[in-house]
C-alpha atoms as a PDB file:
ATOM      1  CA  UNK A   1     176.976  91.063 -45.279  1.00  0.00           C
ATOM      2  CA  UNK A   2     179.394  88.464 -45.082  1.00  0.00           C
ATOM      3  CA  UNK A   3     178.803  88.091 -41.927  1.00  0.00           C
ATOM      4  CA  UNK A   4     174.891  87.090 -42.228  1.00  0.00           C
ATOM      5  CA  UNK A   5     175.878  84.848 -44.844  1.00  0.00           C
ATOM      6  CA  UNK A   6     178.128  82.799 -42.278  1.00  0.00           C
ATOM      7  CA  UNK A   7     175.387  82.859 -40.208  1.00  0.00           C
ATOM      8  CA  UNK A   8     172.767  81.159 -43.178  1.00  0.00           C
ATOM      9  CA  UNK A   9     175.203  79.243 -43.957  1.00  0.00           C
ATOM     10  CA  UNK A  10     176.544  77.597 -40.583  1.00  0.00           C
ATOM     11  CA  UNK A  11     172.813  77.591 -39.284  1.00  0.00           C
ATOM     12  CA  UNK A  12     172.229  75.512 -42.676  1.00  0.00           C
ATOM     13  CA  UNK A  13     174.612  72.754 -42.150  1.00  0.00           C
ATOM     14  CA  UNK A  14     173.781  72.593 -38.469  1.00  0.00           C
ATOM     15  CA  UNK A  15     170.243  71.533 -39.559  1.00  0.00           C
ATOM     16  CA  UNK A  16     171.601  68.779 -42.068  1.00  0.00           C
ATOM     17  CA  UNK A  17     174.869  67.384 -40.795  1.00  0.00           C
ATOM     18  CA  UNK A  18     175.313  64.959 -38.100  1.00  0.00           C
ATOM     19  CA  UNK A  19     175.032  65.053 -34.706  1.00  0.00           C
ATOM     20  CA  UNK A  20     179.041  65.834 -33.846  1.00  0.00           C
ATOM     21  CA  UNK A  21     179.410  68.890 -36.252  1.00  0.00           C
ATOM     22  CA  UNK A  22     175.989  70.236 -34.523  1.00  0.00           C
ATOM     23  CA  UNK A  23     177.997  69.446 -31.163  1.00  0.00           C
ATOM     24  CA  UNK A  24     181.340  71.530 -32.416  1.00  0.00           C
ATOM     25  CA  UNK A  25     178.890  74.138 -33.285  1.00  0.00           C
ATOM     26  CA  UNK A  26     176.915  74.515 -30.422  1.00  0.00           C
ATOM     27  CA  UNK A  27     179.902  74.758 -28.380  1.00  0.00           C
ATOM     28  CA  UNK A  28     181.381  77.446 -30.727  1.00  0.00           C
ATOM     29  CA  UNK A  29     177.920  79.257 -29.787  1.00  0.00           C
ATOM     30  CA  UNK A  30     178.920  79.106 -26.075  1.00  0.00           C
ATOM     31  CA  UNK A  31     176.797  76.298 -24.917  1.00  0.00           C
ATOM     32  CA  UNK A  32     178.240  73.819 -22.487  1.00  0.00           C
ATOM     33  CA  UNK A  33     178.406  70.409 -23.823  1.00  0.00           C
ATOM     34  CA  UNK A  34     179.986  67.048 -21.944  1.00  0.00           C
ATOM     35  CA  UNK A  35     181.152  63.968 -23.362  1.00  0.00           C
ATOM     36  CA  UNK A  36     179.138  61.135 -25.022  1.00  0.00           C
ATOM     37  CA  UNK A  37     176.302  63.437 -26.284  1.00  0.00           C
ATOM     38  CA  UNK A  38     173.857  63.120 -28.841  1.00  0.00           C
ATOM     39  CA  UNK A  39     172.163  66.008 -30.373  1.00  0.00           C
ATOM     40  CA  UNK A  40     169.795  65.596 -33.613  1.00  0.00           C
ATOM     41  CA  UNK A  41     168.173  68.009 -35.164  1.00  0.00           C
ATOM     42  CA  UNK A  42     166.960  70.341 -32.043  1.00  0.00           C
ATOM     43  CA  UNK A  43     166.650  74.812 -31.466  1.00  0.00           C
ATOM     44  CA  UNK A  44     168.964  76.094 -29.327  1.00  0.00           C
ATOM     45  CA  UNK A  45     167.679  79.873 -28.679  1.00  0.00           C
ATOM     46  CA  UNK A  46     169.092  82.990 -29.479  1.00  0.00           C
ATOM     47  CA  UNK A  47     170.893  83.323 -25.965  1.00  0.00           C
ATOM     48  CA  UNK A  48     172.878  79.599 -26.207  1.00  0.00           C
ATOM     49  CA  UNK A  49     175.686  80.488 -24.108  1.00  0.00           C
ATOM     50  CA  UNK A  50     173.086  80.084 -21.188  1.00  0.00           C
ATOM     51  CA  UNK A  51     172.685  76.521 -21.509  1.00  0.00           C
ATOM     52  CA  UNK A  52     174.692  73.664 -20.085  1.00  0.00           C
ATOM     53  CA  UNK A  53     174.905  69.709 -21.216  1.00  0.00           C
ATOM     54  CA  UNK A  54     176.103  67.099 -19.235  1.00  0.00           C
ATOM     55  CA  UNK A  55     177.550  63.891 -20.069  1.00  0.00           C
ATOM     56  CA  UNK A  56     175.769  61.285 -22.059  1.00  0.00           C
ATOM     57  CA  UNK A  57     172.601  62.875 -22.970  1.00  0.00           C
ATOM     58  CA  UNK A  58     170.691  62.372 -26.198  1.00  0.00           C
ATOM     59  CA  UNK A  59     168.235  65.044 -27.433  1.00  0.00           C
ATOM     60  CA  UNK A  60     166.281  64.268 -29.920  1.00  0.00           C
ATOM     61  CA  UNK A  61     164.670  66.132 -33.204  1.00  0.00           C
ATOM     62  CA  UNK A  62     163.001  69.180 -33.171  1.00  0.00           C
ATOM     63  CA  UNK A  63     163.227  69.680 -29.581  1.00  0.00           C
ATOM     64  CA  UNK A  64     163.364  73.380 -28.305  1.00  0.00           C
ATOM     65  CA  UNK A  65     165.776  74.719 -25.880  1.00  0.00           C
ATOM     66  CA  UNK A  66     164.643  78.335 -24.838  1.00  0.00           C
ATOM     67  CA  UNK A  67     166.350  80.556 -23.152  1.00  0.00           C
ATOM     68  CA  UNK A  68     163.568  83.983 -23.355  1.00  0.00           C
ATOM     69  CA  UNK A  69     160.301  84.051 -22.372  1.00  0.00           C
ATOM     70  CA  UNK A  70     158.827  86.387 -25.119  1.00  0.00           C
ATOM     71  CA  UNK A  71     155.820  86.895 -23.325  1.00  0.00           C
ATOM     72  CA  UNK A  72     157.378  90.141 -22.164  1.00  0.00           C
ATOM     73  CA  UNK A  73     156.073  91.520 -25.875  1.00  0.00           C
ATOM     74  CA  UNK A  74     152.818  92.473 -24.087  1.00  0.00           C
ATOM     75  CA  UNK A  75     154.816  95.240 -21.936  1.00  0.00           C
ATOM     76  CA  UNK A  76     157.129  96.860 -24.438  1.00  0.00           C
ATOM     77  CA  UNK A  77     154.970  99.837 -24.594  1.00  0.00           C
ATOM     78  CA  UNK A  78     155.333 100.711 -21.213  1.00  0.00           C
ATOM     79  CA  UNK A  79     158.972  98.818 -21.157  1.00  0.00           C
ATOM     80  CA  UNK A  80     159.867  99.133 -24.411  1.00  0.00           C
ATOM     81  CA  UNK A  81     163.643  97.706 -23.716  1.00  0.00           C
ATOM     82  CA  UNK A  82     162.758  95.019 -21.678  1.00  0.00           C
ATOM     83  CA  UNK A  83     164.026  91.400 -22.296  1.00  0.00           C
ATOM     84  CA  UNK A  84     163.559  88.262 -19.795  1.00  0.00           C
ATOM     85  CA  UNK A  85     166.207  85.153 -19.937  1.00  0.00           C
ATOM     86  CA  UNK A  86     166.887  82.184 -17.564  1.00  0.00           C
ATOM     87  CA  UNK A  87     169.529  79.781 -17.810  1.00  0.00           C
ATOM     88  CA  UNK A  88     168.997  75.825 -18.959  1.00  0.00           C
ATOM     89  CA  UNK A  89     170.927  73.299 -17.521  1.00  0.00           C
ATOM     90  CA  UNK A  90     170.479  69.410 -18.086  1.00  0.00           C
ATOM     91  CA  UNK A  91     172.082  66.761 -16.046  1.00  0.00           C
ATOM     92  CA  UNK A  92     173.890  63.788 -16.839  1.00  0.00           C
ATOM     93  CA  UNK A  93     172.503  60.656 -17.961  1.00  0.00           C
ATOM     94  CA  UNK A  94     169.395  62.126 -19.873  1.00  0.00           C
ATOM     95  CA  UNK A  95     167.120  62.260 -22.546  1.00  0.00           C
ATOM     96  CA  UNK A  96     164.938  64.703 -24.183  1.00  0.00           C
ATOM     97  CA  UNK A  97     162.157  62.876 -26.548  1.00  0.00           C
ATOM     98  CA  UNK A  98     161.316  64.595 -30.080  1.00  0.00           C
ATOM     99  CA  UNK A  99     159.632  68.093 -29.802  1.00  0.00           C
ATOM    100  CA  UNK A 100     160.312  68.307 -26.023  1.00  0.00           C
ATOM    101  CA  UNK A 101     160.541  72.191 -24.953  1.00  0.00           C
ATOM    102  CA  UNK A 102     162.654  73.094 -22.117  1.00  0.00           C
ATOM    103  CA  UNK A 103     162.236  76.622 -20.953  1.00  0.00           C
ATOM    104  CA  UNK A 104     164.366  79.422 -19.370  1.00  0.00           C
ATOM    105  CA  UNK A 105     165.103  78.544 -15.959  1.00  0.00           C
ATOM    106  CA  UNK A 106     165.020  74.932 -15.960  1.00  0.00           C
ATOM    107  CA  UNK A 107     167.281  72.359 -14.517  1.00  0.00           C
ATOM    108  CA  UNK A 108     166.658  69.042 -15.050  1.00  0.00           C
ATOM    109  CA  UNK A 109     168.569  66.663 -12.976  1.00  0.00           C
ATOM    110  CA  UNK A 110     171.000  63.662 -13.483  1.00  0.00           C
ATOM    111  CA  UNK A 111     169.349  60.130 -15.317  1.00  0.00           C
ATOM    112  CA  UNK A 112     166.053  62.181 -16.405  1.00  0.00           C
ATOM    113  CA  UNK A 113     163.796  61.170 -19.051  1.00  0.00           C
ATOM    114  CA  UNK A 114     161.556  63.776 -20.845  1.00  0.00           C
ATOM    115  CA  UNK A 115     158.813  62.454 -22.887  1.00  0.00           C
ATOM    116  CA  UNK A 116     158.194  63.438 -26.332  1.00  0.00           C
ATOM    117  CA  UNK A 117     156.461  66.613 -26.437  1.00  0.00           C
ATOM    118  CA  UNK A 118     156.807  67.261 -22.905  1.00  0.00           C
ATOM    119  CA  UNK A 119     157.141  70.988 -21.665  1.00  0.00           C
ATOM    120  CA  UNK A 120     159.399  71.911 -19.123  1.00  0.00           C
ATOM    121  CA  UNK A 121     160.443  74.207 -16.647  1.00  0.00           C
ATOM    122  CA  UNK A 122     161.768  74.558 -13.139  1.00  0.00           C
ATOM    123  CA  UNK A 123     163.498  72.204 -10.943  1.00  0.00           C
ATOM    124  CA  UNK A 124     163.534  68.346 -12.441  1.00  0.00           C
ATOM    125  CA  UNK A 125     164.827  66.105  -9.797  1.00  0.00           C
ATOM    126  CA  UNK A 126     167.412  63.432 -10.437  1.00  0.00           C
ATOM    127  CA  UNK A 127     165.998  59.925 -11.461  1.00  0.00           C
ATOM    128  CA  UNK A 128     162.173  61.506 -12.595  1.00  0.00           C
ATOM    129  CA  UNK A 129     160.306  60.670 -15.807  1.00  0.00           C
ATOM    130  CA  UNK A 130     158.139  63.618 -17.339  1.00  0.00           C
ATOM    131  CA  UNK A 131     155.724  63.840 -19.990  1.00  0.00           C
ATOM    132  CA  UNK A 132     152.601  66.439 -20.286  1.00  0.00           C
ATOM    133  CA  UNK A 133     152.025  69.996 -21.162  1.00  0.00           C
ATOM    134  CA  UNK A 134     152.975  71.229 -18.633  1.00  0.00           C
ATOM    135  CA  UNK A 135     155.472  68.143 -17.850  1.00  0.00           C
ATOM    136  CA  UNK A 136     155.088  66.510 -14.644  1.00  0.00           C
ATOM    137  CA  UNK A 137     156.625  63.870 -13.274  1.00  0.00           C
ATOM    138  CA  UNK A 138     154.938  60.870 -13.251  1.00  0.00           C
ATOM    139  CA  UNK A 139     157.326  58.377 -12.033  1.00  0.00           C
ATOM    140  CA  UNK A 140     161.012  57.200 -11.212  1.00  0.00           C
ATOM    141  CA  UNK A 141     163.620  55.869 -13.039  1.00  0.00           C
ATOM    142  CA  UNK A 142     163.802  52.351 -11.790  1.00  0.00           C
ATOM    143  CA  UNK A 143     159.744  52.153 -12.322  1.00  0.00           C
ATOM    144  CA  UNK A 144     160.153  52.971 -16.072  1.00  0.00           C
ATOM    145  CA  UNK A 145     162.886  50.526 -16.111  1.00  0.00           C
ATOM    146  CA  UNK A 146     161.021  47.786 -14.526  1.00  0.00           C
ATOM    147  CA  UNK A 147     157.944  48.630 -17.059  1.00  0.00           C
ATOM    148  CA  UNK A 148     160.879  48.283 -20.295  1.00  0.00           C
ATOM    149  CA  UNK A 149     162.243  45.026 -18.979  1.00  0.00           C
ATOM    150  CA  UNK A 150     158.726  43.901 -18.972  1.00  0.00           C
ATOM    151  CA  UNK A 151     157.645  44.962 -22.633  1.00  0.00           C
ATOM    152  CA  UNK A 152     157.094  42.594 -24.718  1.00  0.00           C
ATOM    153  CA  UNK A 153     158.169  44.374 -27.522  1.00  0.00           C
ATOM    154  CA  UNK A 154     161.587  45.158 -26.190  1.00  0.00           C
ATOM    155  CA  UNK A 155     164.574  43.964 -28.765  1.00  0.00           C
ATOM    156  CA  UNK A 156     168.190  43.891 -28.652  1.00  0.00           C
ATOM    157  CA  UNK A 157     169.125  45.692 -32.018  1.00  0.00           C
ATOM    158  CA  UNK A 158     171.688  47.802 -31.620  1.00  0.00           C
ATOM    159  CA  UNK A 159     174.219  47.830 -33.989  1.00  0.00           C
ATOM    160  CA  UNK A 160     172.417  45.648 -36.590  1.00  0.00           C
ATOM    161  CA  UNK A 161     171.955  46.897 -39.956  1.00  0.00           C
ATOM    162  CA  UNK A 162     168.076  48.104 -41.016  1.00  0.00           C
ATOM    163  CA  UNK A 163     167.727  44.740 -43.243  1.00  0.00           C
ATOM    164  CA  UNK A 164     168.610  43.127 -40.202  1.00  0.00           C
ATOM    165  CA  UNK A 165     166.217  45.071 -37.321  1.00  0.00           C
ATOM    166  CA  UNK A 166     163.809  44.945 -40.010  1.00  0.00           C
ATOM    167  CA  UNK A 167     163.555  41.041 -39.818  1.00  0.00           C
ATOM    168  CA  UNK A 168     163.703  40.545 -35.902  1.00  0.00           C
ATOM    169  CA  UNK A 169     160.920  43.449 -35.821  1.00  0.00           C
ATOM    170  CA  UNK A 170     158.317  41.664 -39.107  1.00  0.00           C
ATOM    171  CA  UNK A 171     158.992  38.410 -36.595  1.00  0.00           C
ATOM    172  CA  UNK A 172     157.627  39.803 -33.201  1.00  0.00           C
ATOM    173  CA  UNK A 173     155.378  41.711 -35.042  1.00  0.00           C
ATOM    174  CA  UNK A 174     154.174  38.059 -36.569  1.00  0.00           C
ATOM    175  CA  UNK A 175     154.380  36.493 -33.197  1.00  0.00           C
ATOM    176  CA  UNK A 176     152.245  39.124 -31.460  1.00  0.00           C
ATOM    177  CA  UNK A 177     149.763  38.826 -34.019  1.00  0.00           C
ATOM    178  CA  UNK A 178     149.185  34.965 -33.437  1.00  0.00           C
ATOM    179  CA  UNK A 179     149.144  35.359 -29.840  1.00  0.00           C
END
């Protein structure tokens, strides 16, 4: 009993604490975590201990990091003990965009970029952009970098306060409009 209520509890505050307790945590769990990571408020499967994190990734809320396939439900009369898992690993250098699922057996490589919403599986190659259910890649790295440098709405507000982004952002937003 004590036991499950650990469990609640921990579970609990990994949902509403910040991104380095859910890091501690996760690791705790078994999953493999580099440095300079950022994890918000994202599922990490029953199995975590079958995942692996590089260095400097970001994933982002309410993405879903599966390790099962529970599809095998539809045999468990004739297998009734059956179970089906696949590893997860994700390179260095790359982000996961809110409500991204990654599925068992998936590595995405080094400098990736999955779109929001995008779901994954297989072999990602290093330096690819995916979006789309099922995700595909659509292009490279240095394309999507070329298409941000070109943006006009592309702003250099890190580190400002949200008065402060708020009043560079009203002032494109004003300039756009007039254009």
């Amino acid at each position: 009993m004590i036991s499950r209520i650990k469990n609640i509890l921990e579970r609990f505050f990994f949902q509403k604490l910040g991104s380095n307790y859910r890091i501690w945590t996760l690791k705790r769990w078994g999953v493999k975590i580099g440095k300079d990571c950022y994890i918000d408020n994202a599922s990490f499967s029953t199995e975590p201990y079958l995942i692996e994190i590089g260095d400097h990734v970001a994933i982002s809320s309410r993405c879903s990091l599966v390790t099962h396939d529970g599809g095998v439900w539809i045999f468990l009369d004739e297998y009734p003990k059956m179970d089906l898992f696949g590893k997860i690993k994700i390179g260095n250098n790359t982000f996961l965009g809110t409500e991204a699922v990654i599925l068992p057996n998936t590595t995405i490589g080094n400098n990736c970029l999955i779109g929001a919403g995008a779901v994954v599986r297989g072999n990602i190659p290093d330096n690819s952009v995916v979006i789309g259910n099922p995700g595909k890649v659509i292009m490279n790295v240095k394309s999507f970098k070329i298409l941000v440098k070109n943006n006009p709405m592309k702003l250099y507000t890190k580190g400002l306060s949200p008065r402060q982004k708020k009043k560079i952002i009203q002032e494109l937003d004003m300039k756009m409009q007039q254009t």
